[in-house]
PDB file of N, CA and C in Angstrom:
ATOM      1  N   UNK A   1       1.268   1.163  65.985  1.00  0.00           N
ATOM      2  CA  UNK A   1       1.051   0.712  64.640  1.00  0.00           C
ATOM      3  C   UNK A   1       2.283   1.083  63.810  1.00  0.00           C
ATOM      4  N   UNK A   2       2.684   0.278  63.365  1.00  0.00           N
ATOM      5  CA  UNK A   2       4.059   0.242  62.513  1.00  0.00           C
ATOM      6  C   UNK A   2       3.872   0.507  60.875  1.00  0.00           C
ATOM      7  N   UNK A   3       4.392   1.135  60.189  1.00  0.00           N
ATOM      8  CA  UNK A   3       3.827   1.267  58.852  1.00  0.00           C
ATOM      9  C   UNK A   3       5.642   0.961  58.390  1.00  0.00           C
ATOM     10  N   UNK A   4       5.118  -0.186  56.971  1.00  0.00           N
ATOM     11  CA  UNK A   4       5.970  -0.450  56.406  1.00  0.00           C
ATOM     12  C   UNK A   4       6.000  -0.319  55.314  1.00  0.00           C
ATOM     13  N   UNK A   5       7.159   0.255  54.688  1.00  0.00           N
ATOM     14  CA  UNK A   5       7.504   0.486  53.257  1.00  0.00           C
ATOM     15  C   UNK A   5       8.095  -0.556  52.410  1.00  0.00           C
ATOM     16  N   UNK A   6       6.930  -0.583  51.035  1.00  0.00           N
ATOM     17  CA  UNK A   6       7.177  -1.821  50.319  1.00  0.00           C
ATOM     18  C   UNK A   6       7.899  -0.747  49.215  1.00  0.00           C
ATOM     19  N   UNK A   7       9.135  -1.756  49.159  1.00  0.00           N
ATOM     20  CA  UNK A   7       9.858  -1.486  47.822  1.00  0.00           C
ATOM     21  C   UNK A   7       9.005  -1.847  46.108  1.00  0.00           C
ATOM     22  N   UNK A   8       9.263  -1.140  45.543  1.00  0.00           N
ATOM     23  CA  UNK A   8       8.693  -1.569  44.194  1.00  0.00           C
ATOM     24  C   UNK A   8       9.038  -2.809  43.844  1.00  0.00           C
ATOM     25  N   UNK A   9       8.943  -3.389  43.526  1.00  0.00           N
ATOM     26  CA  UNK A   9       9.163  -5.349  42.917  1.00  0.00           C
ATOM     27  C   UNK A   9      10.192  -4.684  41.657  1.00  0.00           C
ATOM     28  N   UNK A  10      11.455  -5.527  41.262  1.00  0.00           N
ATOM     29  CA  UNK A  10      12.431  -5.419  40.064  1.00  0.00           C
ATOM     30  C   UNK A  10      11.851  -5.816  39.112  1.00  0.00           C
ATOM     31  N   UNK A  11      11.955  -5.140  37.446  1.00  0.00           N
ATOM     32  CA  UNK A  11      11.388  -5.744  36.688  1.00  0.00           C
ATOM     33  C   UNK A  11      11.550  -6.765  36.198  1.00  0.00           C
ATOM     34  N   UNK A  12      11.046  -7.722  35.842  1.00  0.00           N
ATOM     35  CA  UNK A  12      11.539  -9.279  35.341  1.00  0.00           C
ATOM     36  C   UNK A  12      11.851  -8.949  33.967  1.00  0.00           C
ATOM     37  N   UNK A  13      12.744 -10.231  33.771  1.00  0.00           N
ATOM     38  CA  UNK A  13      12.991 -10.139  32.215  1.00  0.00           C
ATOM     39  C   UNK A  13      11.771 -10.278  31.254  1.00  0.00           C
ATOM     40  N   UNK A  14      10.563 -11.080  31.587  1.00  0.00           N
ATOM     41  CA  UNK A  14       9.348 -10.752  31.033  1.00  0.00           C
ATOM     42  C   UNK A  14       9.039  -8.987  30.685  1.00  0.00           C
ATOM     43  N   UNK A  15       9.023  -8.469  31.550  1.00  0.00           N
ATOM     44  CA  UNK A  15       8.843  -6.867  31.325  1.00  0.00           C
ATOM     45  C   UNK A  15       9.825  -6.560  30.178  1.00  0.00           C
ATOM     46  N   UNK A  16      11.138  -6.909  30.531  1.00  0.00           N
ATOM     47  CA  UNK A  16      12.179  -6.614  28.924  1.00  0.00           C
ATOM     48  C   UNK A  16      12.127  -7.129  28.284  1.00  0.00           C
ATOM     49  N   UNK A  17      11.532  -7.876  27.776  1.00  0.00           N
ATOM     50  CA  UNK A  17      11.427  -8.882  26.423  1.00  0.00           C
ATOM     51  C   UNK A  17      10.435  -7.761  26.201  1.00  0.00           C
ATOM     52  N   UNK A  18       8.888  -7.671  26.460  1.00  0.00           N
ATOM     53  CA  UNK A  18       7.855  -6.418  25.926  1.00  0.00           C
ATOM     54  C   UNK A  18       8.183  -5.400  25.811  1.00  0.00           C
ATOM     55  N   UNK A  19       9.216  -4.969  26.669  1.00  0.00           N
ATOM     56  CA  UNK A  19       9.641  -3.582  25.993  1.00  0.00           C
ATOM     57  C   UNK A  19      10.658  -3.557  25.111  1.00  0.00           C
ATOM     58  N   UNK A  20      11.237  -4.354  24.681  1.00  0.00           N
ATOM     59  CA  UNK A  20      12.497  -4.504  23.538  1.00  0.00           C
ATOM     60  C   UNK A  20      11.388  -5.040  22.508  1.00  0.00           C
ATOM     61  N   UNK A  21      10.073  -5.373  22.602  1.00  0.00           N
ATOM     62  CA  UNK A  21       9.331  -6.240  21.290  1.00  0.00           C
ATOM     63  C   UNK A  21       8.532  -4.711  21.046  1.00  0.00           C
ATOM     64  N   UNK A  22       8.287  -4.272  21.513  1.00  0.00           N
ATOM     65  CA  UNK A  22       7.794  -2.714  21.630  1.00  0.00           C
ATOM     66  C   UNK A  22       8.308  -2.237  20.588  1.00  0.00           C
ATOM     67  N   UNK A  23       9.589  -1.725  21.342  1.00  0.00           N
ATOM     68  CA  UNK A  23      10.925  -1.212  20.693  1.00  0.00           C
ATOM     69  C   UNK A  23      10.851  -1.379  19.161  1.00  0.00           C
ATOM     70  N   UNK A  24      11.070  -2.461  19.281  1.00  0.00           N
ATOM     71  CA  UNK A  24      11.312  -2.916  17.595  1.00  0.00           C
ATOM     72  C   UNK A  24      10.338  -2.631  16.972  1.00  0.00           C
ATOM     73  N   UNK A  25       8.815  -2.711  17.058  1.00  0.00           N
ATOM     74  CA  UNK A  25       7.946  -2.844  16.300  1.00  0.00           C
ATOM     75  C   UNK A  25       7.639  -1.416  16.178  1.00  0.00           C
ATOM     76  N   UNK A  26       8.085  -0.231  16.943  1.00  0.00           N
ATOM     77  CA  UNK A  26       8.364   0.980  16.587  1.00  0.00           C
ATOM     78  C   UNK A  26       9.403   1.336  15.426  1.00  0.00           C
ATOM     79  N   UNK A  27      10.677   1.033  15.635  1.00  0.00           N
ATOM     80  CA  UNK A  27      11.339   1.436  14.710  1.00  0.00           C
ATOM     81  C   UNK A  27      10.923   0.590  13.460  1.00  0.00           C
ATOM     82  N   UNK A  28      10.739  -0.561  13.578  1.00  0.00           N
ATOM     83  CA  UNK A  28      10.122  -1.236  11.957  1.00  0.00           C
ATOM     84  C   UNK A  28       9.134  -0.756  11.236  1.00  0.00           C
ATOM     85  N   UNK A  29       7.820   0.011  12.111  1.00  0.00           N
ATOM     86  CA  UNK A  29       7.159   0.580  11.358  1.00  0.00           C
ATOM     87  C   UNK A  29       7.303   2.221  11.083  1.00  0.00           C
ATOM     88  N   UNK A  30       8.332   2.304  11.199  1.00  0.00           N
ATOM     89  CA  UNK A  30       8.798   3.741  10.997  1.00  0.00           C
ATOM     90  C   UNK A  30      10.033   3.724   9.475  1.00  0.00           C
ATOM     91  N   UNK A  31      10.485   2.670   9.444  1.00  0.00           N
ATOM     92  CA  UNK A  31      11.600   2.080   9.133  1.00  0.00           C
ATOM     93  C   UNK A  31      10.594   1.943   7.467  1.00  0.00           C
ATOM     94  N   UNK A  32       9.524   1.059   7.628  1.00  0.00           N
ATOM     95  CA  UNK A  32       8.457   0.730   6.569  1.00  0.00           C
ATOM     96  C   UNK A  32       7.946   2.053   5.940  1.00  0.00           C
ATOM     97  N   UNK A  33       7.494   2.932   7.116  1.00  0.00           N
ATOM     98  CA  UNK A  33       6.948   4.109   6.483  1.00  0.00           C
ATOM     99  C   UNK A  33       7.972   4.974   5.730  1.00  0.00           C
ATOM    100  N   UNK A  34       8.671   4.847   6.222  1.00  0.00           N
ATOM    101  CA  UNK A  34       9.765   5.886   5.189  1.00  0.00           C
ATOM    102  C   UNK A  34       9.842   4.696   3.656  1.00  0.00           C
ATOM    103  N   UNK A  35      10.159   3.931   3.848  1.00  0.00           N
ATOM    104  CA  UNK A  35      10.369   3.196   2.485  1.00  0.00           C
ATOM    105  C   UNK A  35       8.960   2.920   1.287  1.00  0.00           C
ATOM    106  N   UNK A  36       7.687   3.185   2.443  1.00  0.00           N
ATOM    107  CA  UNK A  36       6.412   3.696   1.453  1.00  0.00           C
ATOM    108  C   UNK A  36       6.759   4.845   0.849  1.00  0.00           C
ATOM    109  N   UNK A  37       7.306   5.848   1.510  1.00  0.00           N
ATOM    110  CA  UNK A  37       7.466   7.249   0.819  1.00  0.00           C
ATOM    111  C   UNK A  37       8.206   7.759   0.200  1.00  0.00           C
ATOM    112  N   UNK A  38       9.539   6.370   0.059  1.00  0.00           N
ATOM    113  CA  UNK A  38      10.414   6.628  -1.218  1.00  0.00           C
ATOM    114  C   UNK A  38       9.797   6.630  -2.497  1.00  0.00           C
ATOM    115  N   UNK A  39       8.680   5.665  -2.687  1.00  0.00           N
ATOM    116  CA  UNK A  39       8.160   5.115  -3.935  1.00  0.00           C
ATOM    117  C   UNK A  39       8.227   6.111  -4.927  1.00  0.00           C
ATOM    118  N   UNK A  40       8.851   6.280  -5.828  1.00  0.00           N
ATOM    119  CA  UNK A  40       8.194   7.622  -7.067  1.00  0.00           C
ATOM    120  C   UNK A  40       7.382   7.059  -8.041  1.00  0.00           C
ATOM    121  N   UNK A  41       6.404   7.761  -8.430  1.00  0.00           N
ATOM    122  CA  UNK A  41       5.112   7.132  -8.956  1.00  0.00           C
ATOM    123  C   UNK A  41       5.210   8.746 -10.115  1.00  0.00           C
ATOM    124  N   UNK A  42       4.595   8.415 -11.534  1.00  0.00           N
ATOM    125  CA  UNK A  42       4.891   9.839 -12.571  1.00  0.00           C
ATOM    126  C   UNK A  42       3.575   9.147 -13.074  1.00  0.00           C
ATOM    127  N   UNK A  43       3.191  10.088 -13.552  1.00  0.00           N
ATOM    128  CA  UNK A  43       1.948   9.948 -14.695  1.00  0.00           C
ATOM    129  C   UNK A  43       1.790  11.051 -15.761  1.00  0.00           C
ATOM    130  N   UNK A  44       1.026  10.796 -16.783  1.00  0.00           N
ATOM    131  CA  UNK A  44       1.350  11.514 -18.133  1.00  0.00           C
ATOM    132  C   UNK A  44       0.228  11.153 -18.407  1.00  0.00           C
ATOM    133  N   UNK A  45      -0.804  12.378 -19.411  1.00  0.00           N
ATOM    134  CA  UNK A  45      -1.955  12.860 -19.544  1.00  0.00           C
ATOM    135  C   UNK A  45      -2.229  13.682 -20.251  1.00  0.00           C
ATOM    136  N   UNK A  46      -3.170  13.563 -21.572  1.00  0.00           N
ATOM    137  CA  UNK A  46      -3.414  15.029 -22.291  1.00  0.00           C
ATOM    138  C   UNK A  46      -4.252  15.939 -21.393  1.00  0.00           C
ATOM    139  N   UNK A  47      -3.869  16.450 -21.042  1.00  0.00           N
ATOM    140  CA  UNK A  47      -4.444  18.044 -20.291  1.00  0.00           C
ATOM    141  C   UNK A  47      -5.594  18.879 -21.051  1.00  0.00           C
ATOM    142  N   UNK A  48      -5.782  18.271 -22.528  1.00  0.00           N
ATOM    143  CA  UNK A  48      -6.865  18.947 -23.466  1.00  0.00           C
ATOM    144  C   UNK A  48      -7.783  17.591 -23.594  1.00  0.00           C
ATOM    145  N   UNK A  49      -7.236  16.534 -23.273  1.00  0.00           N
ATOM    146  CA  UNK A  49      -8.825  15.365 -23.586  1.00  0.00           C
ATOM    147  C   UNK A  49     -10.079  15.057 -23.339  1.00  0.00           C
ATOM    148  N   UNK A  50     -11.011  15.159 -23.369  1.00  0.00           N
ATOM    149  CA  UNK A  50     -12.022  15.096 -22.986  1.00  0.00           C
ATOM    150  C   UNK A  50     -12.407  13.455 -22.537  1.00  0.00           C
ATOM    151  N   UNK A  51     -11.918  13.378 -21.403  1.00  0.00           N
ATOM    152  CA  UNK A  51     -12.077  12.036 -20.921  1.00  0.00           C
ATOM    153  C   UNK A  51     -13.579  11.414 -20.574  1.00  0.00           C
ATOM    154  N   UNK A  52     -14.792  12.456 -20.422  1.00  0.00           N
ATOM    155  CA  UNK A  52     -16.154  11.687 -20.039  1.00  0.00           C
ATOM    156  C   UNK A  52     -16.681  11.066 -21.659  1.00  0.00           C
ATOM    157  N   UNK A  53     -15.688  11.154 -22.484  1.00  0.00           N
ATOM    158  CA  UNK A  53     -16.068  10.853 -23.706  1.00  0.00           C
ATOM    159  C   UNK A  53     -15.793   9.620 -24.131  1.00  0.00           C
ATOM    160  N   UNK A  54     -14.812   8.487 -22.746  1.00  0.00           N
ATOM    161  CA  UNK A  54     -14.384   7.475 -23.316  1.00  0.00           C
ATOM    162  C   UNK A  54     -15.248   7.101 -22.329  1.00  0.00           C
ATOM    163  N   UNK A  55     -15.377   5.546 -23.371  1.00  0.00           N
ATOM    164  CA  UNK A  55     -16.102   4.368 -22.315  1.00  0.00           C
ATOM    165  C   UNK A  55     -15.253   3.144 -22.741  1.00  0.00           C
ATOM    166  N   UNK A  56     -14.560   3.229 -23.093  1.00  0.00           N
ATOM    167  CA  UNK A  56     -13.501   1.772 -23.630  1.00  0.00           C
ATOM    168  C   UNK A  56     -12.146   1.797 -23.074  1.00  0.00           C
ATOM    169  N   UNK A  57     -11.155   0.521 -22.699  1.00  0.00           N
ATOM    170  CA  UNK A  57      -9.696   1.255 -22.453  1.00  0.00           C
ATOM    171  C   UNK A  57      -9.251  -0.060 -22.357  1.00  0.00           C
ATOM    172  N   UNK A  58      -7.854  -0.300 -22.333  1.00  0.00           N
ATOM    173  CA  UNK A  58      -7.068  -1.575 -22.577  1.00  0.00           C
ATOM    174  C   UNK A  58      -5.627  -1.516 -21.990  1.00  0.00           C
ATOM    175  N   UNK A  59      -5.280  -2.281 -22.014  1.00  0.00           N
ATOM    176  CA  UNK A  59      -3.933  -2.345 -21.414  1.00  0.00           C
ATOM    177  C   UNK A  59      -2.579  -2.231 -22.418  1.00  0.00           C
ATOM    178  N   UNK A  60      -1.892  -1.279 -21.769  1.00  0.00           N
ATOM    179  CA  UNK A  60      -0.586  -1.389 -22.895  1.00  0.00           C
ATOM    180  C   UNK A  60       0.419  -2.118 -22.553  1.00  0.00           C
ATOM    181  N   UNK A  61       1.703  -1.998 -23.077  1.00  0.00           N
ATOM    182  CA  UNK A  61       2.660  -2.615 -22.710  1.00  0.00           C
ATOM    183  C   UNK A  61       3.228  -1.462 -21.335  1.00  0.00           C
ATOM    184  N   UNK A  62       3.845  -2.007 -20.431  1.00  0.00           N
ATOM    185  CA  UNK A  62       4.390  -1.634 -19.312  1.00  0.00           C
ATOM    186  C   UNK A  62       5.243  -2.113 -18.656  1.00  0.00           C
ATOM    187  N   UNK A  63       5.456  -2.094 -17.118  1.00  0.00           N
ATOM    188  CA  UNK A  63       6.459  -2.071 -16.125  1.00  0.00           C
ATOM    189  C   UNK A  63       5.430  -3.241 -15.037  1.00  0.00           C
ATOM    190  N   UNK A  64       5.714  -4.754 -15.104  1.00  0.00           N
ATOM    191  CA  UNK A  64       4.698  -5.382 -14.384  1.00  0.00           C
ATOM    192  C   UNK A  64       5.002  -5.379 -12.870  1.00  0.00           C
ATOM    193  N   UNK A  65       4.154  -5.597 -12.162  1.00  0.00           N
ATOM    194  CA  UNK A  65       4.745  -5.438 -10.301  1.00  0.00           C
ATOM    195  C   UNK A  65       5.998  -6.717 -10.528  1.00  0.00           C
ATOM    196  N   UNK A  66       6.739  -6.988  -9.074  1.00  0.00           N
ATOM    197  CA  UNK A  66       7.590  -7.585  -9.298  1.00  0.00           C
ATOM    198  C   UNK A  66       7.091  -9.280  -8.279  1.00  0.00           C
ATOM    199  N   UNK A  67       6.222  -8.874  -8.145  1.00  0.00           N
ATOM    200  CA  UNK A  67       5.707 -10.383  -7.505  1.00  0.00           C
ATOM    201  C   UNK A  67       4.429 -10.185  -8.529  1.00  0.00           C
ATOM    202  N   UNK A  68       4.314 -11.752  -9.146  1.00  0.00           N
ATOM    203  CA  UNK A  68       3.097 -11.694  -9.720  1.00  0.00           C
ATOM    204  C   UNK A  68       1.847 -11.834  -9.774  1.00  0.00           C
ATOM    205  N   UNK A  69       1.693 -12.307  -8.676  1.00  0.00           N
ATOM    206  CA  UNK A  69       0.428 -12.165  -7.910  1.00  0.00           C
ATOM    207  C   UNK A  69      -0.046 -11.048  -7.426  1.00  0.00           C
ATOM    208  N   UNK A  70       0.824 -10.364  -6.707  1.00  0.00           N
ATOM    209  CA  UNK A  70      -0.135  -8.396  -6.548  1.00  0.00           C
ATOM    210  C   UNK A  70       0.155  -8.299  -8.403  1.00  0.00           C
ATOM    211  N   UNK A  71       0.730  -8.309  -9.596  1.00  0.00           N
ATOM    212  CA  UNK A  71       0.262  -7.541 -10.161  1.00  0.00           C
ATOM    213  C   UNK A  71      -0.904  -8.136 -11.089  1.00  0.00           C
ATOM    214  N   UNK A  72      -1.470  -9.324 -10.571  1.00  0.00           N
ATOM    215  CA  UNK A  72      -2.921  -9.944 -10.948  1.00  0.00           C
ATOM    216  C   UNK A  72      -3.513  -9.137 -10.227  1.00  0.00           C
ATOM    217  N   UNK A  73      -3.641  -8.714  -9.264  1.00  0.00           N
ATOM    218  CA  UNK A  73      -4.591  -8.326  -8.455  1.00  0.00           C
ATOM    219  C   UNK A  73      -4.431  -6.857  -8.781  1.00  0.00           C
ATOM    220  N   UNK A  74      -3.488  -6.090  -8.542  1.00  0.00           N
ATOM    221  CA  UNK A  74      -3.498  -4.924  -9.248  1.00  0.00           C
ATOM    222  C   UNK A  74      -4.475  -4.534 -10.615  1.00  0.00           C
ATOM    223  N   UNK A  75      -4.435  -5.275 -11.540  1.00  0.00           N
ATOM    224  CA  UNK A  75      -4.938  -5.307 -12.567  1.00  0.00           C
ATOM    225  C   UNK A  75      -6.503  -5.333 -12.296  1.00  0.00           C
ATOM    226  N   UNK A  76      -6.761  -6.967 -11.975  1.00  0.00           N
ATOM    227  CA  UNK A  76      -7.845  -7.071 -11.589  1.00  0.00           C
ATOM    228  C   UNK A  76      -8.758  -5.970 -10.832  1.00  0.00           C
ATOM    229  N   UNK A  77      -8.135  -5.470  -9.626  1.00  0.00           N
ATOM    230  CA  UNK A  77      -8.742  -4.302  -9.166  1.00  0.00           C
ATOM    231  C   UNK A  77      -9.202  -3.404  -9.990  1.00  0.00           C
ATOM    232  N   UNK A  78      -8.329  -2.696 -10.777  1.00  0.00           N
ATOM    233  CA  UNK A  78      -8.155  -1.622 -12.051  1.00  0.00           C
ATOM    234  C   UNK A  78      -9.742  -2.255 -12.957  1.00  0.00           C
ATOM    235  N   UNK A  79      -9.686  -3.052 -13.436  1.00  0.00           N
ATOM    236  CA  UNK A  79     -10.394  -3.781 -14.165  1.00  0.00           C
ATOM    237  C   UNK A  79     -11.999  -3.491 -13.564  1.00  0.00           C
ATOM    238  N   UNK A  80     -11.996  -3.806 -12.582  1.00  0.00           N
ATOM    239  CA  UNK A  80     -13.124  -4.033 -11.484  1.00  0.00           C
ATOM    240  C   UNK A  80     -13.395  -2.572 -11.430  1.00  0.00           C
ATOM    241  N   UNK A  81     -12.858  -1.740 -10.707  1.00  0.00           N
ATOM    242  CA  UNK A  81     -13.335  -0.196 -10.601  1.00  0.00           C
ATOM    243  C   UNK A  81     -14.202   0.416 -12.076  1.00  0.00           C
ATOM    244  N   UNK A  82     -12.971   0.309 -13.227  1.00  0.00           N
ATOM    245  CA  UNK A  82     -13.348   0.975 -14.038  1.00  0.00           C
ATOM    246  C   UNK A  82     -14.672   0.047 -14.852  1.00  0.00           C
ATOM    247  N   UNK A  83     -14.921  -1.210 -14.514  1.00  0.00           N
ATOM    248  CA  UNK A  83     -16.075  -1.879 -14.799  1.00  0.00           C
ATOM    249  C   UNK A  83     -17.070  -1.571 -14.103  1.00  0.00           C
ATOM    250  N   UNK A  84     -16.873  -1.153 -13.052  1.00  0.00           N
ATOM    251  CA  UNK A  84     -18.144   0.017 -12.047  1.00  0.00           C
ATOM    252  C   UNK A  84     -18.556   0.915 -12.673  1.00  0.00           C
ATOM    253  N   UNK A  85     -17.183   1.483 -13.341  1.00  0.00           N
ATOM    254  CA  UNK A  85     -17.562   3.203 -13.883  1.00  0.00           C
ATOM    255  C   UNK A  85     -18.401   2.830 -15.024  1.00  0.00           C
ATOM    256  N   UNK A  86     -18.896   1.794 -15.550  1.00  0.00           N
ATOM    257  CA  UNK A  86     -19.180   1.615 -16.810  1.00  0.00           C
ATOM    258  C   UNK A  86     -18.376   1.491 -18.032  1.00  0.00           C
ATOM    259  N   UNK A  87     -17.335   1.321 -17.710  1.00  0.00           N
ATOM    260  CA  UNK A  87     -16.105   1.344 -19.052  1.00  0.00           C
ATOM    261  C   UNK A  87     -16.159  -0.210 -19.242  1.00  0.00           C
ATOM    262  N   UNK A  88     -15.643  -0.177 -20.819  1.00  0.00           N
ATOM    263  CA  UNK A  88     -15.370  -1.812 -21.284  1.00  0.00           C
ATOM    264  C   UNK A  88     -14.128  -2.013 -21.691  1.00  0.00           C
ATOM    265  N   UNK A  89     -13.742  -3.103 -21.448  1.00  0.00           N
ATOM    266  CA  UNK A  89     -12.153  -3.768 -21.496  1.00  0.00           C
ATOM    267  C   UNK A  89     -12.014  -3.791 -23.202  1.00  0.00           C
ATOM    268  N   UNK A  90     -11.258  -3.287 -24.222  1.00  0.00           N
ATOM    269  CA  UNK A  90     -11.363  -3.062 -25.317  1.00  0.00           C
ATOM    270  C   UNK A  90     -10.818  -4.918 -26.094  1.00  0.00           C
ATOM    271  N   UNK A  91     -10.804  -5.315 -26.607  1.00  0.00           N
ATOM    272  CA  UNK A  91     -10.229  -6.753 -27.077  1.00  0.00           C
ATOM    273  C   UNK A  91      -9.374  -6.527 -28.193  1.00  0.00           C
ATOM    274  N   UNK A  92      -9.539  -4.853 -28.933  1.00  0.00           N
ATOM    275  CA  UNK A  92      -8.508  -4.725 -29.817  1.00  0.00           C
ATOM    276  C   UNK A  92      -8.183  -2.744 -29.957  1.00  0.00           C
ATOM    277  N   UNK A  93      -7.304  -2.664 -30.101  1.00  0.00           N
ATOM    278  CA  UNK A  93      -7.222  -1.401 -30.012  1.00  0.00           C
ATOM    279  C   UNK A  93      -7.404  -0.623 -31.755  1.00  0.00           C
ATOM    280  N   UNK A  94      -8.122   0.475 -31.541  1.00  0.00           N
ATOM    281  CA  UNK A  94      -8.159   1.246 -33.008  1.00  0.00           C
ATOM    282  C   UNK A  94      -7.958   2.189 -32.940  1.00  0.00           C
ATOM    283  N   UNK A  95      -6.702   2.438 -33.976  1.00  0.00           N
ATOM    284  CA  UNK A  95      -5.825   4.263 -33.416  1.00  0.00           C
ATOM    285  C   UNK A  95      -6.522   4.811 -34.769  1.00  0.00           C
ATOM    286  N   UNK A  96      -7.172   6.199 -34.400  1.00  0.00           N
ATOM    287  CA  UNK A  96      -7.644   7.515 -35.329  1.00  0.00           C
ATOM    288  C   UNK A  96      -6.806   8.044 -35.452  1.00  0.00           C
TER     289      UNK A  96
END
């Protein structure tokens, strides 16, 4: 009885195309994640307000997203949550 040794089969270029599509889709989402974590985001807040005291709030002037469609939806979201919380969209603002 003769026993014969099979060589491993060479990889085809099919095999390197998936591992170079691999490849990439590693470093791109690594590439993405770092550029999520550049973002700097600041916020500003009286630290003495008694915020369960508001139920009204409105939009000021600002910094709009730069595609305008997320910042409809941005909004909208915002809008939507705090319409959960029970808050109302103010139609005019009145400074005390």
């Amino acid at each position: 009885m003769e026993t014969r040794r099979t060589q491993r089969p060479h990889r085809e270029e099919g095999d390197n195309e998936i591992r170079m599509k691999f490849y990439a889709a590693v470093v791109l989402t690594i590439v993405f994640s770092a550029m999520v974590q550049a973002q700097k985001v600041s916020i500003d807040y009286d630290k003495n307000a008694n915020f369960s005291s508001y139920k009204a709030y409105s939009w000021g002037e600002g910094t709009n997203a730069k595609n305008p469609l997320g910042h409809q939806r941005i909004v909208a979201g915002i809008d939507a949550q705090l319409a959960a919380k029970g808050w109302q969209k103010a139609t005019a603002i009145r400074m005390s």
